[in-house]
Each structure stands twice: as structure tokens, then as C-alpha cells.
C-alpha atoms as a PDB file:
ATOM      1  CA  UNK A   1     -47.161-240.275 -68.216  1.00  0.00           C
ATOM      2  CA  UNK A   2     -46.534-236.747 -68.547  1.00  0.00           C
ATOM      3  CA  UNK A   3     -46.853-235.207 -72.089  1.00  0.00           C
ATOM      4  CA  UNK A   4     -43.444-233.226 -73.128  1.00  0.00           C
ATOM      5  CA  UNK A   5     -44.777-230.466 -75.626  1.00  0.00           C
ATOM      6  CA  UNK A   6     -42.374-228.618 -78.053  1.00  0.00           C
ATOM      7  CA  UNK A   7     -41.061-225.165 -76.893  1.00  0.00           C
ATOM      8  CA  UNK A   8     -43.519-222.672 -77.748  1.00  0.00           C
ATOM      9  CA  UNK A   9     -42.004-219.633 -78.941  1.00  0.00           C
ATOM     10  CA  UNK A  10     -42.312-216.542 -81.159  1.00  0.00           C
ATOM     11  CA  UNK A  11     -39.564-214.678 -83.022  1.00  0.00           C
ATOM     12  CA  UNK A  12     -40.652-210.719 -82.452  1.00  0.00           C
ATOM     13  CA  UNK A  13     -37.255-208.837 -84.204  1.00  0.00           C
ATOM     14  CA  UNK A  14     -34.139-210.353 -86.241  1.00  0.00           C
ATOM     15  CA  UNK A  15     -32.759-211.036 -82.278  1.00  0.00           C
ATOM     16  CA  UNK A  16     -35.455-211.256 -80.235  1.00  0.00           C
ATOM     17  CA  UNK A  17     -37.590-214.260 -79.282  1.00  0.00           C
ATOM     18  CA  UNK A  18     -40.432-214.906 -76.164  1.00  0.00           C
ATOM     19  CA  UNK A  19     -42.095-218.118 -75.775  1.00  0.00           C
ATOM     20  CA  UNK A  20     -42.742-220.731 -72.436  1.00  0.00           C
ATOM     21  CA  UNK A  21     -40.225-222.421 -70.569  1.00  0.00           C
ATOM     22  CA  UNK A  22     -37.238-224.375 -72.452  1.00  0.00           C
ATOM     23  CA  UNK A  23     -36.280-227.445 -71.381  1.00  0.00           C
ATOM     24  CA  UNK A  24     -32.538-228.846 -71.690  1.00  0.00           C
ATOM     25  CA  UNK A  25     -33.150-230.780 -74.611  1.00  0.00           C
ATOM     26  CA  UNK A  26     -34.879-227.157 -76.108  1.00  0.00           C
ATOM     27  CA  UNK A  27     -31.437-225.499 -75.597  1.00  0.00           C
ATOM     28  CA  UNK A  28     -29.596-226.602 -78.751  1.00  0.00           C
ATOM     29  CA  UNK A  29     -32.501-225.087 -81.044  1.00  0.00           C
ATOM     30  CA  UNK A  30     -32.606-221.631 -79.053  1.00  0.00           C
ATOM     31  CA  UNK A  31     -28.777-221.967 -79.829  1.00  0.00           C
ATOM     32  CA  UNK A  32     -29.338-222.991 -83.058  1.00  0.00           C
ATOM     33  CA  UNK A  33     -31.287-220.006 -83.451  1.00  0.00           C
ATOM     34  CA  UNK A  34     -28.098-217.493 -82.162  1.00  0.00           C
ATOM     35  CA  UNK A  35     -29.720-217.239 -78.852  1.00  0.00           C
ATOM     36  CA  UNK A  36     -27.196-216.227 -76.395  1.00  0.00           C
ATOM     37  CA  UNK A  37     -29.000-214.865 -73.325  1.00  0.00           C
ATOM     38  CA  UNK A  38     -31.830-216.382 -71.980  1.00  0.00           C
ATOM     39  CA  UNK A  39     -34.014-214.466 -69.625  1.00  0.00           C
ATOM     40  CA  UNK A  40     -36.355-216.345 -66.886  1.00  0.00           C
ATOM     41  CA  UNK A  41     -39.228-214.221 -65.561  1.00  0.00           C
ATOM     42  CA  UNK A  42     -40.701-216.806 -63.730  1.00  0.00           C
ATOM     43  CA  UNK A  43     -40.590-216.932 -59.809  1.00  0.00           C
ATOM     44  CA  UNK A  44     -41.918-220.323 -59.512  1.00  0.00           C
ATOM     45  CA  UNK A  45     -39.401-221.803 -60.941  1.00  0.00           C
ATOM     46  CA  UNK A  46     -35.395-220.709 -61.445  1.00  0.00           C
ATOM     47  CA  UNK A  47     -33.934-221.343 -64.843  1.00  0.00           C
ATOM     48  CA  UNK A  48     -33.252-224.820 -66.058  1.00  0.00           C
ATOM     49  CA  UNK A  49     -29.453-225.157 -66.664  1.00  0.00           C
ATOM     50  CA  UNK A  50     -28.353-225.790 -70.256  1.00  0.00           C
ATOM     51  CA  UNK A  51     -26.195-228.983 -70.265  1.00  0.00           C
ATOM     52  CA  UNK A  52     -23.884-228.877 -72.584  1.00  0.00           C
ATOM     53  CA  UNK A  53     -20.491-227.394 -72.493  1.00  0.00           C
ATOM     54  CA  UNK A  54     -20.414-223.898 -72.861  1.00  0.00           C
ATOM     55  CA  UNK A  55     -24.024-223.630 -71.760  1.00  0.00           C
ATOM     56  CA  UNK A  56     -26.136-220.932 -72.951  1.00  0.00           C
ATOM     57  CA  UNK A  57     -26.031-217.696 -70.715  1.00  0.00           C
ATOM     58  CA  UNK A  58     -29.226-217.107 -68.326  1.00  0.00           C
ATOM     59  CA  UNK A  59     -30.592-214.528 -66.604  1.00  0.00           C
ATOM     60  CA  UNK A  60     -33.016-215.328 -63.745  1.00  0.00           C
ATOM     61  CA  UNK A  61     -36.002-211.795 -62.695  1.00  0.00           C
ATOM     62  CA  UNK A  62     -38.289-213.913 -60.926  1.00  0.00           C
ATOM     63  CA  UNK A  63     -41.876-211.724 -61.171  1.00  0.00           C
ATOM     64  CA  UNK A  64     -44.876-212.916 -60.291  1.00  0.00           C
ATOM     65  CA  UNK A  65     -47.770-212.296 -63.149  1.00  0.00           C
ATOM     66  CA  UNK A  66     -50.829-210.606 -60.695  1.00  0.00           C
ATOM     67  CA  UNK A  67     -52.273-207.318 -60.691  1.00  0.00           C
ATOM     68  CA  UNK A  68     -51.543-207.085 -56.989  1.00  0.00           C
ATOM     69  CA  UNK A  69     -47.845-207.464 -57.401  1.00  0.00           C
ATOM     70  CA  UNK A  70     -46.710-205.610 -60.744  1.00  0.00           C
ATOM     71  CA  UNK A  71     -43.648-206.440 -62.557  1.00  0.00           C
ATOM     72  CA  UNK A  72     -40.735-203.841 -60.833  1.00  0.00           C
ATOM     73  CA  UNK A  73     -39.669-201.262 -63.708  1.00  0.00           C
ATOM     74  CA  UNK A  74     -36.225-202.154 -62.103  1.00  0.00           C
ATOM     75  CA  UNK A  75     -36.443-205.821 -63.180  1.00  0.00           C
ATOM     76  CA  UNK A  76     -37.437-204.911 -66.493  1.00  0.00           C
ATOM     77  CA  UNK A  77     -34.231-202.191 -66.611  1.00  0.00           C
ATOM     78  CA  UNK A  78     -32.107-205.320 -65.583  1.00  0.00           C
ATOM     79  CA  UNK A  79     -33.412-207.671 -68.079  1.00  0.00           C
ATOM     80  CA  UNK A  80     -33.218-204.661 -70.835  1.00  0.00           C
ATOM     81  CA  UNK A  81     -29.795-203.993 -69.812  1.00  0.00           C
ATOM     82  CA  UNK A  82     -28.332-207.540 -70.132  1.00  0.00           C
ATOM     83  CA  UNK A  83     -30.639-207.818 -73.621  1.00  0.00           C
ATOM     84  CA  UNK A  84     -29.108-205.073 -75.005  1.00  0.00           C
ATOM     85  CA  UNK A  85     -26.015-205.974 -73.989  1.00  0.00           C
ATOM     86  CA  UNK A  86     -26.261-209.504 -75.892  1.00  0.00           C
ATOM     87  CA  UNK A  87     -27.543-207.963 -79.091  1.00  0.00           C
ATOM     88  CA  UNK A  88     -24.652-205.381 -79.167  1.00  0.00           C
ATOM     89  CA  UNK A  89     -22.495-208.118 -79.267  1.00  0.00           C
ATOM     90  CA  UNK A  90     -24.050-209.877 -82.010  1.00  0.00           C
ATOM     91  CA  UNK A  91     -26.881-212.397 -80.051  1.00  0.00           C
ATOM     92  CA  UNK A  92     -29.966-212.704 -80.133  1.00  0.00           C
ATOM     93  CA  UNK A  93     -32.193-213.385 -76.479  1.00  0.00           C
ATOM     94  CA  UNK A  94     -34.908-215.404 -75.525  1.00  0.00           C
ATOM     95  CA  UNK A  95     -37.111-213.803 -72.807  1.00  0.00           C
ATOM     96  CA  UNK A  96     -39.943-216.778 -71.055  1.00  0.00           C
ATOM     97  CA  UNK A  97     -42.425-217.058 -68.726  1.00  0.00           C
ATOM     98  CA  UNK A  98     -44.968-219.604 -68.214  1.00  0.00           C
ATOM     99  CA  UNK A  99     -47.124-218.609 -71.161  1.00  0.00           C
ATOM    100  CA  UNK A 100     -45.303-216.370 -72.924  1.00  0.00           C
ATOM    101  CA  UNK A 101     -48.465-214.300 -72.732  1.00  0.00           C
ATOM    102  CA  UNK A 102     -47.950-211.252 -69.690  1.00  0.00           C
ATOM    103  CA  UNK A 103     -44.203-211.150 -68.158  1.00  0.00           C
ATOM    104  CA  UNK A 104     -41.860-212.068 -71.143  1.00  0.00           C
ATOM    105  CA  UNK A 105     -44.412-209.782 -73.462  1.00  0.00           C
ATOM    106  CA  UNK A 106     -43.589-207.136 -70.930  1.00  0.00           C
ATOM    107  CA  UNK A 107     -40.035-207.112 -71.163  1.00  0.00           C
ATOM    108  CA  UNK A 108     -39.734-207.889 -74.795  1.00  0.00           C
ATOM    109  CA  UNK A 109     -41.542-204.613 -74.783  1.00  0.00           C
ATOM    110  CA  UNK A 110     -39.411-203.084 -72.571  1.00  0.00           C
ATOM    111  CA  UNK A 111     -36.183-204.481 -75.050  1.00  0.00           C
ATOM    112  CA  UNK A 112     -38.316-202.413 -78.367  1.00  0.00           C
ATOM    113  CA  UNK A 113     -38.756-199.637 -76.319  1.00  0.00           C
ATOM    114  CA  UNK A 114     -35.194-199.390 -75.004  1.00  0.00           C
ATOM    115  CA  UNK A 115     -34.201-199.677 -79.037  1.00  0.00           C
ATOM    116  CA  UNK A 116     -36.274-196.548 -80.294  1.00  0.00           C
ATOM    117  CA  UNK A 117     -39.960-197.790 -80.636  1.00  0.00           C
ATOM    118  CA  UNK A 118     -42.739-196.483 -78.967  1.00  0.00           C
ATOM    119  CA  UNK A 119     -44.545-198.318 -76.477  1.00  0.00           C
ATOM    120  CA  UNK A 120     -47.401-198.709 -78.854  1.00  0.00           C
ATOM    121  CA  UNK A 121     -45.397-199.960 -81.574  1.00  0.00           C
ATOM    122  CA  UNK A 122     -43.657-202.341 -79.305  1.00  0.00           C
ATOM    123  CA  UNK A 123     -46.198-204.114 -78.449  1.00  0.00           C
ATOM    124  CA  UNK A 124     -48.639-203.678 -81.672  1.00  0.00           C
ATOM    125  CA  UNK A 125     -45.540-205.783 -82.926  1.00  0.00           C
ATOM    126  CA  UNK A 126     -45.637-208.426 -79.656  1.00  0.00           C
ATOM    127  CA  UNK A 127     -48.820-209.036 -80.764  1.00  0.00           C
ATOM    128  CA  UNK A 128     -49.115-209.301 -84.313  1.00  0.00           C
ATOM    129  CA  UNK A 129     -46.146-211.698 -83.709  1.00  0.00           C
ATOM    130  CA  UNK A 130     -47.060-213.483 -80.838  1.00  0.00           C
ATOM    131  CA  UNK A 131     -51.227-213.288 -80.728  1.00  0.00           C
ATOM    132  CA  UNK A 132     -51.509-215.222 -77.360  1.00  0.00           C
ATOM    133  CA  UNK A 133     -49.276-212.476 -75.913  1.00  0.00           C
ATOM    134  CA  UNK A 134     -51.390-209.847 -74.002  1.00  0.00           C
ATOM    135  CA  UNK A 135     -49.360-206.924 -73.501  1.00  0.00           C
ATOM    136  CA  UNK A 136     -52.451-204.990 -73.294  1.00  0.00           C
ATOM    137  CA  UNK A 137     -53.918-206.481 -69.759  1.00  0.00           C
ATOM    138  CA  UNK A 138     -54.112-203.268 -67.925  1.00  0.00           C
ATOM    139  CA  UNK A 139     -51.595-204.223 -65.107  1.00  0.00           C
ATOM    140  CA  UNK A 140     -48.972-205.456 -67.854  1.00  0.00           C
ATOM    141  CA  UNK A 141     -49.725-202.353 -70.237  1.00  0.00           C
ATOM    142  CA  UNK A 142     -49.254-200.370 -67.136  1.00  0.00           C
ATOM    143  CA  UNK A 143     -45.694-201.204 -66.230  1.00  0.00           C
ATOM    144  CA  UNK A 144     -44.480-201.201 -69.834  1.00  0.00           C
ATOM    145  CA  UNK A 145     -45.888-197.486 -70.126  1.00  0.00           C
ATOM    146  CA  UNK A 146     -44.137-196.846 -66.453  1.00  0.00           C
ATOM    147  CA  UNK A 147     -40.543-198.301 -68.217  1.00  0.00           C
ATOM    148  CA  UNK A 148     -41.023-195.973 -71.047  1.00  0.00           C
ATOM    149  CA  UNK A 149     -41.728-193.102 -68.716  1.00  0.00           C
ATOM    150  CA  UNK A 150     -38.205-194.003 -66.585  1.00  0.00           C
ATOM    151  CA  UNK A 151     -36.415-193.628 -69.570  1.00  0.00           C
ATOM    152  CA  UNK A 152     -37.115-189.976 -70.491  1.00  0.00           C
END
């Protein structure tokens, strides 16, 4: 029998979220919650489709999470783009990966960043909020410094 755990997941900002995987029966709390974009980073598996009628919006980036193949800064751009795009108009996104510990910390720091903080401060905050996240692993830290550097 395979154990179903609850959706791990970590509220960063007012409308931003990261955590592991959601399941279909995980979508009406992320909804509940005034999630309206949900962002996939994993490449092993595509995003599970929300059943219910209007389903919640996804977005699937598939990275992988190695230091031999770093996250694209143009994935991150993408995934900041559509983010942003969500909060202007009043929602709130959910960014996953497996963990919740290297990709979606990555482009959650990507989404602070984009908004005005420095790429210290975004992800001081990832990880006083979320303390399993790592943003710091060199080859994560890297790319999230690399975003900030595309933007200037």
C-alpha cells in the first residue's frame, strides 16, 4: 500500500507559495488558498491535471536538479513572467518540484528578485520560510545570481 502524504508546502510572500508535488485531491486547498498558477519544475514528471471544472492554470519548465545540467535563466524568465503575470491580476502561484528544496526555491527566488529584492534577501526569506529549501547549493545559488545579473 502506498502511503499518500499531505502536500508539503511553504507560504514565502502574501502570493507566493513552493512546496512538493500536488496531487488532484491537493488542488482545491492550493485554490482555497487563491492559487491561480501553478508552476511544475519537474522533468520527470508533467503536471498533474486539476479535475474540476475550471481547473487551476499550470505551467509545465521541466529542469532537471544536477550540477551538470543547471536550471536555464530562460526557464526561470518564463516561469517569472507567467508569476508575475498571475499576481498582477490578483493570484497568488504555487511553484513545485520534488522537494521543494533546489528548483522551485530557485524560481521563487527568481519571482522576489523580479519584484525588487535582492538576491540575498530573496532567498534569506526562502529560507527562513521554507528551512528544507537550499537556495544556497552552489549550482542553485549560481543560476539565481545569473537571473539577477540578466535583468540589469
Amino acid at each position: 500500500m502506498k502511503l499518500s502524504l499531505p502536500l508539503n508546502y511553504s507560504q514565502i510572500t502574501d502570493d507566493l507559495f513552493i512546496g512538493t508535488t500536488p496531487r488532484p485531491k491537493d488542488y482545491p486547498l492550493l485554490s482555497g488558498l487563491g492559487v491561480t498558477l501553478v508552476i511544475n519544475l519537474r522533468v520527470e514528471r508533467p503536471p498533474i491535471p486539476d479535475p474540476r471544472n475550471p481547473p487551476l492554470r499550470t505551467l509545465w519548465l521541466p529542469t532537471l536538479d544536477t550540477p551538470f545540467v543547471p536550471i536555464p535563466v530562460r526557464a526561470l524568465k518564463l516561469g517569472v513572467r507567467a508569476a508575475l503575470k498571475a499576481m498582477d491580476g490578483g493570484g497568488k502561484v504555487f511553484v513545485h518540484c520534488a522537494g521543494g528544496v533546489h528548483r522551485a526555491p530557485a524560481l521563487g527566488a527568481a519571482i522576489l528578485i523580479a519584484q525588487g529584492r535582492t538576491p540575498d534577501d530573496a532567498m534569506r526569506l526562502i529560507r527562513e520560510r521554507r528551512p528544507l529549501a537550499d537556495p544556497y547549493a552552489w549550482y542553485i545559488r549560481r543560476q539565481i545570481m545569473r537571473f539577477a545579473e540578466s535583468l540589469k
